[in-house]
PDB file of N, CA and C in Angstrom:
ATOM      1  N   UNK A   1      17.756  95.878 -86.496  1.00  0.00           N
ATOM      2  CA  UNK A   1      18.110  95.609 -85.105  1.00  0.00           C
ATOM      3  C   UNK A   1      17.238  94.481 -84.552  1.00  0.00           C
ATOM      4  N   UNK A   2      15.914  94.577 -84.728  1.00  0.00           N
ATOM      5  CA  UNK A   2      15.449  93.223 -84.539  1.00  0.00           C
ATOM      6  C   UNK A   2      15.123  92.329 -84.767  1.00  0.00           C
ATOM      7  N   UNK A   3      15.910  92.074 -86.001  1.00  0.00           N
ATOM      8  CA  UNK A   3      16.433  91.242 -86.727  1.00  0.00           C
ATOM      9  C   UNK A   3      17.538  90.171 -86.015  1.00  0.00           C
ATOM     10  N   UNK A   4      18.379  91.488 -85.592  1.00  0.00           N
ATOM     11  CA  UNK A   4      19.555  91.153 -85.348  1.00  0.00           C
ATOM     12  C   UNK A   4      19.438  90.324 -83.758  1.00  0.00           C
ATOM     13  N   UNK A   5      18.129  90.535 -83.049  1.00  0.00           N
ATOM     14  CA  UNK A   5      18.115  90.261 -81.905  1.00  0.00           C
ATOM     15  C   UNK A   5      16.827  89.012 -81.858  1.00  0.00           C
ATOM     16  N   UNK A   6      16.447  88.782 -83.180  1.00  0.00           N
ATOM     17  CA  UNK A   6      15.779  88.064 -83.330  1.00  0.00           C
ATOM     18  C   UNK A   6      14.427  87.779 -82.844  1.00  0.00           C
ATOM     19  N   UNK A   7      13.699  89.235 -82.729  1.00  0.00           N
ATOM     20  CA  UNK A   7      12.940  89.340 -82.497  1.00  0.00           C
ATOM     21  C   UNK A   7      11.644  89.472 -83.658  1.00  0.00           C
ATOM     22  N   UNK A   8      11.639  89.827 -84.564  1.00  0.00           N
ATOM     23  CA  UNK A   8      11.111  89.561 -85.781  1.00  0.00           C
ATOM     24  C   UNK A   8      11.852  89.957 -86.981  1.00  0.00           C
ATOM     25  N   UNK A   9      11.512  89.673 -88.296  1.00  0.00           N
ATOM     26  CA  UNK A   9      12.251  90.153 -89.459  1.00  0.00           C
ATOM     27  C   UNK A   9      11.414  91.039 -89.795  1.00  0.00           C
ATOM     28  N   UNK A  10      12.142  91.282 -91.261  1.00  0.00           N
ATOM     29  CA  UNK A  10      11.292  92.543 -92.054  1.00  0.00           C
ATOM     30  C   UNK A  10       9.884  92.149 -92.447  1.00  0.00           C
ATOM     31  N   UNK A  11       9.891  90.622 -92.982  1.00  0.00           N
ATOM     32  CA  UNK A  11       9.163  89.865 -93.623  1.00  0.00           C
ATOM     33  C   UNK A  11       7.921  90.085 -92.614  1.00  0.00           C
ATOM     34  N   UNK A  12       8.198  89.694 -91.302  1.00  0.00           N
ATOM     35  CA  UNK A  12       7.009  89.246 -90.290  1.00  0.00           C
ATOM     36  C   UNK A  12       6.485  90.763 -90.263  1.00  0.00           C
ATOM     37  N   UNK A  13       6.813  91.823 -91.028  1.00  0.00           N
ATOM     38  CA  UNK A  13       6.364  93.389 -90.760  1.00  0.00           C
ATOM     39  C   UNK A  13       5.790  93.474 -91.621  1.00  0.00           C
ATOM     40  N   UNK A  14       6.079  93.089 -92.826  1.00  0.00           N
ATOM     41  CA  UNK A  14       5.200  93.275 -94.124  1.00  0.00           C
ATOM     42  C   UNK A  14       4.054  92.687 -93.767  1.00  0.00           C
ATOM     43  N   UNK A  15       4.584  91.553 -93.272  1.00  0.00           N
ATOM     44  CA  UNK A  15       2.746  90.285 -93.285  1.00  0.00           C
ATOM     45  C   UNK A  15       2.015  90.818 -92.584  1.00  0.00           C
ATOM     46  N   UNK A  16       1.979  91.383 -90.923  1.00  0.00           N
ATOM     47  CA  UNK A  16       1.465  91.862 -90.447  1.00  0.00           C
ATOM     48  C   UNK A  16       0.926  93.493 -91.315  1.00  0.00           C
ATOM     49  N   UNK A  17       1.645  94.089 -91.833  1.00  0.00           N
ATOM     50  CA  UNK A  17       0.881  95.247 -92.515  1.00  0.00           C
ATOM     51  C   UNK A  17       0.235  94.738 -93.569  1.00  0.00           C
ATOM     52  N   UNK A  18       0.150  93.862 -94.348  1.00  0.00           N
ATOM     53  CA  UNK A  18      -0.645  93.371 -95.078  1.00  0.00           C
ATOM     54  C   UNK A  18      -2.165  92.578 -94.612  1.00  0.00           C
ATOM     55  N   UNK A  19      -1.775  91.885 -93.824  1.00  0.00           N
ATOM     56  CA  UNK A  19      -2.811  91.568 -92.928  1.00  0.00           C
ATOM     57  C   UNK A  19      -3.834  92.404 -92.509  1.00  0.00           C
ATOM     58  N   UNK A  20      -3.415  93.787 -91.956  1.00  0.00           N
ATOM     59  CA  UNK A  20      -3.927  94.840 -91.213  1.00  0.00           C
ATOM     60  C   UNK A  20      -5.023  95.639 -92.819  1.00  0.00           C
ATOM     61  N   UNK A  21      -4.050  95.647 -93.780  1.00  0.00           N
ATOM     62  CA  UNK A  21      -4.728  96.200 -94.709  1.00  0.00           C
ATOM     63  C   UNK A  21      -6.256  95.389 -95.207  1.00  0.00           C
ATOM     64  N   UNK A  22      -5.627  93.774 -95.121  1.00  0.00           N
ATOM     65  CA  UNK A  22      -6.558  93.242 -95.713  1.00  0.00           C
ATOM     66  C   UNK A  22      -7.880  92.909 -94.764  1.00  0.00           C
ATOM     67  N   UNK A  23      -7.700  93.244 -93.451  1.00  0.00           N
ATOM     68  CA  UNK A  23      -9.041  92.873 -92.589  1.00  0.00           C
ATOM     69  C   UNK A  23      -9.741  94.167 -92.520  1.00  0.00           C
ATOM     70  N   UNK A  24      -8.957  95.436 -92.756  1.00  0.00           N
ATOM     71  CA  UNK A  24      -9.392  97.042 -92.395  1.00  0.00           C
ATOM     72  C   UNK A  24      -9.756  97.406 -93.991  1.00  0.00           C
ATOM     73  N   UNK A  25     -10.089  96.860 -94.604  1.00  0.00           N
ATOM     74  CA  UNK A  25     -10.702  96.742 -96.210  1.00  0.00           C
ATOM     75  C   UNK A  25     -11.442  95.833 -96.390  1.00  0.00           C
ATOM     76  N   UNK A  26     -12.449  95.075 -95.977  1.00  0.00           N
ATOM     77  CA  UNK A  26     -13.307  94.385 -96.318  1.00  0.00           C
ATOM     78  C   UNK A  26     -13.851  94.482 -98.033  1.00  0.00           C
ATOM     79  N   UNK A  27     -13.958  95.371 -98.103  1.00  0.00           N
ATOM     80  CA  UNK A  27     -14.970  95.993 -99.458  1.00  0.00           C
ATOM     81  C   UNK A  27     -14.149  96.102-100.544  1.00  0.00           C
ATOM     82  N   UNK A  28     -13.215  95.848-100.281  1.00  0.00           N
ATOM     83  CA  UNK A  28     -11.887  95.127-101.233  1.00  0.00           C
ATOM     84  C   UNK A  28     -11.917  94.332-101.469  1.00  0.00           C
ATOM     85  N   UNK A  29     -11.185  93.354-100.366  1.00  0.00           N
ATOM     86  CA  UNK A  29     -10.469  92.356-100.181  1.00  0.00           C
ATOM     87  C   UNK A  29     -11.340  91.422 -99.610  1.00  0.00           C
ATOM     88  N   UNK A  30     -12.447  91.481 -99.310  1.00  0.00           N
ATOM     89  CA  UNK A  30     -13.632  90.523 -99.018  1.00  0.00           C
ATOM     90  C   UNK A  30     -14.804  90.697 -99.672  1.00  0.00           C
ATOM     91  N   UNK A  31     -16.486  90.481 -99.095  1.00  0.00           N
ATOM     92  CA  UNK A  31     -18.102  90.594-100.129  1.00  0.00           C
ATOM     93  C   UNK A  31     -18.499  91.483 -98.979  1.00  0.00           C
ATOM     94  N   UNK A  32     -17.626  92.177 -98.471  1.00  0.00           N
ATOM     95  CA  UNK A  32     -18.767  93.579 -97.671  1.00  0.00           C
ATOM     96  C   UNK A  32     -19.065  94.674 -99.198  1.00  0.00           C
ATOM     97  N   UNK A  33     -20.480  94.825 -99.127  1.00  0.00           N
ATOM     98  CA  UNK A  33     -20.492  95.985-100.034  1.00  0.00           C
ATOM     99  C   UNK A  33     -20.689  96.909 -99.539  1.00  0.00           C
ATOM    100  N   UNK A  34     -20.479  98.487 -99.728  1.00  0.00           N
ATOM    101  CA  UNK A  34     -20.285  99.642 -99.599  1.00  0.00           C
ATOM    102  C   UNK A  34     -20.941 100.541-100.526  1.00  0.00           C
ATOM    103  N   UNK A  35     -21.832 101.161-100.169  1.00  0.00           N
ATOM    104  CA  UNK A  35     -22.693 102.260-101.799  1.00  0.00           C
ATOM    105  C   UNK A  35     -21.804 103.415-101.593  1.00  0.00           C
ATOM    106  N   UNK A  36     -20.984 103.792-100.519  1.00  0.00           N
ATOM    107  CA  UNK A  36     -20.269 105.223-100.941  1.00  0.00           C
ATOM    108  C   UNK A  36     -19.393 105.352 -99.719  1.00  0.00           C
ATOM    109  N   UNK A  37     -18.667 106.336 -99.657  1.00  0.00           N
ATOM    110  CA  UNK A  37     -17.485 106.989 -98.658  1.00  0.00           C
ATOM    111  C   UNK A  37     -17.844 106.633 -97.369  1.00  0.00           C
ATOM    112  N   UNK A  38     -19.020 107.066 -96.845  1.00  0.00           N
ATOM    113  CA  UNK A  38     -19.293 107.000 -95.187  1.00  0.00           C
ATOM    114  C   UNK A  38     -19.529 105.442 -94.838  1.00  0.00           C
ATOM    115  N   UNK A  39     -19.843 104.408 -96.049  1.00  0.00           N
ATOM    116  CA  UNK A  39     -20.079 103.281 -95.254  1.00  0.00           C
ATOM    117  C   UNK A  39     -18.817 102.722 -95.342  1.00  0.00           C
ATOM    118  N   UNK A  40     -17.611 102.760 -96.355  1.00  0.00           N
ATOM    119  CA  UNK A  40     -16.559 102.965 -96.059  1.00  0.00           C
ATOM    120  C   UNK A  40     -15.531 103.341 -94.669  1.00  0.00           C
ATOM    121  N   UNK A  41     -15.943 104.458 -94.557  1.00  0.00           N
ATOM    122  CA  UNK A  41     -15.499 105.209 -93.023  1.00  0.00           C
ATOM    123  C   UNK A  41     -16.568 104.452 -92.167  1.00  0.00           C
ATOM    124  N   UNK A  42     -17.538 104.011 -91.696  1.00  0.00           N
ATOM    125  CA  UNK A  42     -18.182 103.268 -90.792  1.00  0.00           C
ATOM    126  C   UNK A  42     -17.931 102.359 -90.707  1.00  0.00           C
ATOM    127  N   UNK A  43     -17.382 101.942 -91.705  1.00  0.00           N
ATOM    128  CA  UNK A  43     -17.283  99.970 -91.593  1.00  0.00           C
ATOM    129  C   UNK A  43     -15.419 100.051 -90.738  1.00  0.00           C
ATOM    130  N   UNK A  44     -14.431 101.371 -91.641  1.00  0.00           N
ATOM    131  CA  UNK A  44     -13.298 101.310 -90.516  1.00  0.00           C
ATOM    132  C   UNK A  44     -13.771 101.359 -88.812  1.00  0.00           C
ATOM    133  N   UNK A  45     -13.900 101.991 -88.830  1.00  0.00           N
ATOM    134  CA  UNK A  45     -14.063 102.555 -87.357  1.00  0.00           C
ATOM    135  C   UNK A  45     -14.662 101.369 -86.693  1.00  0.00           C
ATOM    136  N   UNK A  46     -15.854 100.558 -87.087  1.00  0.00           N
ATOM    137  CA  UNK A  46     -16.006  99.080 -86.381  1.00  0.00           C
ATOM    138  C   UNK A  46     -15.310  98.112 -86.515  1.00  0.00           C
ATOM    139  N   UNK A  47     -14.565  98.139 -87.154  1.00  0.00           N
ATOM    140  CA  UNK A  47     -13.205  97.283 -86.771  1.00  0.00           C
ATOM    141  C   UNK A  47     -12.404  97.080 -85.939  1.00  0.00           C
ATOM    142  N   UNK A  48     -11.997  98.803 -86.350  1.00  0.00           N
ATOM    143  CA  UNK A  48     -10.863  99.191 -85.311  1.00  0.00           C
ATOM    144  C   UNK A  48     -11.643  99.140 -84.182  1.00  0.00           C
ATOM    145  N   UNK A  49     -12.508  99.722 -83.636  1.00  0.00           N
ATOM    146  CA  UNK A  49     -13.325  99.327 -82.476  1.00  0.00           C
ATOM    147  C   UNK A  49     -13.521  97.895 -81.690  1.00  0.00           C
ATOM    148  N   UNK A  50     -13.341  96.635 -83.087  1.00  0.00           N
ATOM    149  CA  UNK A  50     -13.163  95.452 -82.672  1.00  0.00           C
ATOM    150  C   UNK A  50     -11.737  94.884 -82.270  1.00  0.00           C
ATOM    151  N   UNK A  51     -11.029  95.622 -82.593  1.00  0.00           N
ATOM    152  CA  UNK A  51      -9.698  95.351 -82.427  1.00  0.00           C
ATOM    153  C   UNK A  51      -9.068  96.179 -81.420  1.00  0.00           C
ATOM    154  N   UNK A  52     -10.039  96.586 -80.479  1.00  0.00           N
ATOM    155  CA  UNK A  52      -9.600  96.525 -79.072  1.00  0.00           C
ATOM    156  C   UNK A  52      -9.558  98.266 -78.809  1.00  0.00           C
ATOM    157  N   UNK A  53     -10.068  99.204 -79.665  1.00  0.00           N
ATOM    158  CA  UNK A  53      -9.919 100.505 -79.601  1.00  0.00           C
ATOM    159  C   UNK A  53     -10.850 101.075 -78.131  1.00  0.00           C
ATOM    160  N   UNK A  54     -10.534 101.876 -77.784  1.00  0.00           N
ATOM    161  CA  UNK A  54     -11.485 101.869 -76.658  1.00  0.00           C
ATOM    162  C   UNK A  54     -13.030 102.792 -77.523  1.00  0.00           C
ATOM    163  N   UNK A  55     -11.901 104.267 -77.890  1.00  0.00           N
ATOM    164  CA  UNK A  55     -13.471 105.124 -78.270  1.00  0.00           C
ATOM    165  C   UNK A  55     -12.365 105.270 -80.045  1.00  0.00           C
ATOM    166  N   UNK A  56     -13.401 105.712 -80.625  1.00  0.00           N
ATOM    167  CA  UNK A  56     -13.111 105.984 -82.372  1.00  0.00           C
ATOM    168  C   UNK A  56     -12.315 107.693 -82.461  1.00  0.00           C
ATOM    169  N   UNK A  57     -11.881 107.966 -81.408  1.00  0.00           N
ATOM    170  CA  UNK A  57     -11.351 109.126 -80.614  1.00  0.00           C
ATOM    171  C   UNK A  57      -9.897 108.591 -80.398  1.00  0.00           C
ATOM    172  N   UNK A  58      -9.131 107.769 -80.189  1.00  0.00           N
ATOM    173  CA  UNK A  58      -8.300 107.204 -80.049  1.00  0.00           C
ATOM    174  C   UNK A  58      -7.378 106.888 -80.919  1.00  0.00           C
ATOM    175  N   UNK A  59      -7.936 106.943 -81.821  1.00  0.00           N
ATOM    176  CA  UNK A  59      -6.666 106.645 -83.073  1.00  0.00           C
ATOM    177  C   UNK A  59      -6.435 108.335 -83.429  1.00  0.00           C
ATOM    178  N   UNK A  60      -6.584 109.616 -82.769  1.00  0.00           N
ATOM    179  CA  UNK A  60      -6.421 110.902 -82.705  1.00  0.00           C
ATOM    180  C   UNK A  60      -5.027 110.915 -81.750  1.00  0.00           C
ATOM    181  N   UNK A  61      -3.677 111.410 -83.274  1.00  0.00           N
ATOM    182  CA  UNK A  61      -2.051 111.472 -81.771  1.00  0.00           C
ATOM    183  C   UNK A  61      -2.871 112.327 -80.766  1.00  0.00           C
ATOM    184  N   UNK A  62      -1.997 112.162 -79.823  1.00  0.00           N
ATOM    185  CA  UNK A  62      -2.047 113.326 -78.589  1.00  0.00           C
ATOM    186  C   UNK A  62      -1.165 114.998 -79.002  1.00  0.00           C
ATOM    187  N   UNK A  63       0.076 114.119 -79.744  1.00  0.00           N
ATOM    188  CA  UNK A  63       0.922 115.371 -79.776  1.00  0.00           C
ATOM    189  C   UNK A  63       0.633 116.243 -81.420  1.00  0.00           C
ATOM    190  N   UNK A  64      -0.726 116.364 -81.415  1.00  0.00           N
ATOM    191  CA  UNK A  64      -0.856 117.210 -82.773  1.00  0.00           C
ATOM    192  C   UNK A  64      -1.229 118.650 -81.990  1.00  0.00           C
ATOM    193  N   UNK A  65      -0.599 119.752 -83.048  1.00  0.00           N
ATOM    194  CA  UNK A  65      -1.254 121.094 -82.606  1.00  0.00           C
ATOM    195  C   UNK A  65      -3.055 121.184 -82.044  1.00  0.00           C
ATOM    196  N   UNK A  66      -3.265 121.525 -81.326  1.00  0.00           N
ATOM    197  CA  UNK A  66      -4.680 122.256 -80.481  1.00  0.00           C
ATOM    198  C   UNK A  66      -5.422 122.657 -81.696  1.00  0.00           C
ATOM    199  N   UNK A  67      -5.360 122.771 -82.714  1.00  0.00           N
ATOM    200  CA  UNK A  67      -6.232 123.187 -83.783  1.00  0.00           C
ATOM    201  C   UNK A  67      -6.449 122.350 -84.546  1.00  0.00           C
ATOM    202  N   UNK A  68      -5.476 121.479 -84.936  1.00  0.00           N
ATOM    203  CA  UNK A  68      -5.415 120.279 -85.952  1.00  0.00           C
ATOM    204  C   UNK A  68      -6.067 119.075 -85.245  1.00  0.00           C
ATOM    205  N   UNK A  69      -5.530 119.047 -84.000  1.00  0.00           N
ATOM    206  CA  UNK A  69      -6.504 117.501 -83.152  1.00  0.00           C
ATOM    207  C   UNK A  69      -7.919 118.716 -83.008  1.00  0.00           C
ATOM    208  N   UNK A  70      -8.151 119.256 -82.949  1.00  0.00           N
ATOM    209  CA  UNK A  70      -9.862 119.382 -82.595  1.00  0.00           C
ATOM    210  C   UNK A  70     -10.661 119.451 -84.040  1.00  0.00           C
ATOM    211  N   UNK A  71     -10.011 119.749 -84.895  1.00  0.00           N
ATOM    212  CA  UNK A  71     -10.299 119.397 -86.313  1.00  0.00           C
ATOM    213  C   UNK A  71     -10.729 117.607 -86.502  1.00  0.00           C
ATOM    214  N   UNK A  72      -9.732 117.056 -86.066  1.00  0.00           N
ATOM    215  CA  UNK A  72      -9.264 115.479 -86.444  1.00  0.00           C
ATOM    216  C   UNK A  72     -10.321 115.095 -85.356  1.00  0.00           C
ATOM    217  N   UNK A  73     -10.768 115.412 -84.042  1.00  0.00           N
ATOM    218  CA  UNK A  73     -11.724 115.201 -83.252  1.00  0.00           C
ATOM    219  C   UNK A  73     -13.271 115.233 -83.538  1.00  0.00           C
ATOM    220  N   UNK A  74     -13.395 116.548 -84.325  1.00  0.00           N
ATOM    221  CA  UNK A  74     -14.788 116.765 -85.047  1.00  0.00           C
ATOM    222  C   UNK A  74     -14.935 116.221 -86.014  1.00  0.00           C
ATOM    223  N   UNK A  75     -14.141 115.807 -86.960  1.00  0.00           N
ATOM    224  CA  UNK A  75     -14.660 114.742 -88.292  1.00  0.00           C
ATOM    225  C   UNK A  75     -14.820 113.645 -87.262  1.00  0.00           C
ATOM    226  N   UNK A  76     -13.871 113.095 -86.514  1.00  0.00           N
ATOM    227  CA  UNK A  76     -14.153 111.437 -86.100  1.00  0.00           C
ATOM    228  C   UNK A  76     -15.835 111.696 -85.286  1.00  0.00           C
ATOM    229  N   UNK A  77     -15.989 112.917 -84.786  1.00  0.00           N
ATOM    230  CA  UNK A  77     -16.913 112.262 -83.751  1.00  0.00           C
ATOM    231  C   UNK A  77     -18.500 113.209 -85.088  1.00  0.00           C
ATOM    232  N   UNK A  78     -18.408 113.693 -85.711  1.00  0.00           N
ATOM    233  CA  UNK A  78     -18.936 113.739 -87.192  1.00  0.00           C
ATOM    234  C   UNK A  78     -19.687 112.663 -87.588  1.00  0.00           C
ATOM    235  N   UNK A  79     -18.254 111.347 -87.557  1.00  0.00           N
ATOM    236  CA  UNK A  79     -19.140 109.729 -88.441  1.00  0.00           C
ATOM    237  C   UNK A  79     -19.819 109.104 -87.530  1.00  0.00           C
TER     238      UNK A  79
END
């Protein structure tokens, strides 16, 4: 459909998700090094933080069950 309205293609969706992968992976796809999991998970979260997030609380849906977001709340606020 917005394609059809010419608002972007499929193509301009891939690039952008590729893009997204390749700046939110440094330790990949760039010379950030990483010794294990949490600097991994630290190095996301300052990203996304740079990319306009307000709190690292925010990328938590709203509409998850009351048990599952306070779960998903305590790991984020955990790192």
């Amino acid at each position: 459909i917005a394609e059809e309205k010419q608002d972007f293609t499929m193509a301009d969706s891939l690039h952008a998700v590729c893009d997204k992968l390749i700046k939110r992976h440094p330790h990949i796809y760039g010379d950030v090094k990483v010794d294990n999991e949490e600097d991994v998970k630290r190095n996301w979260e300052q990203i996304k933080l740079s990319e306009g997030k307000k709190s690292v609380l925010s990328g938590v849906p709203s509409g998850l069950p009351a048990m599952v977001k306070a779960y998903r709340m305590q790991e984020k606020t955990a790192q």
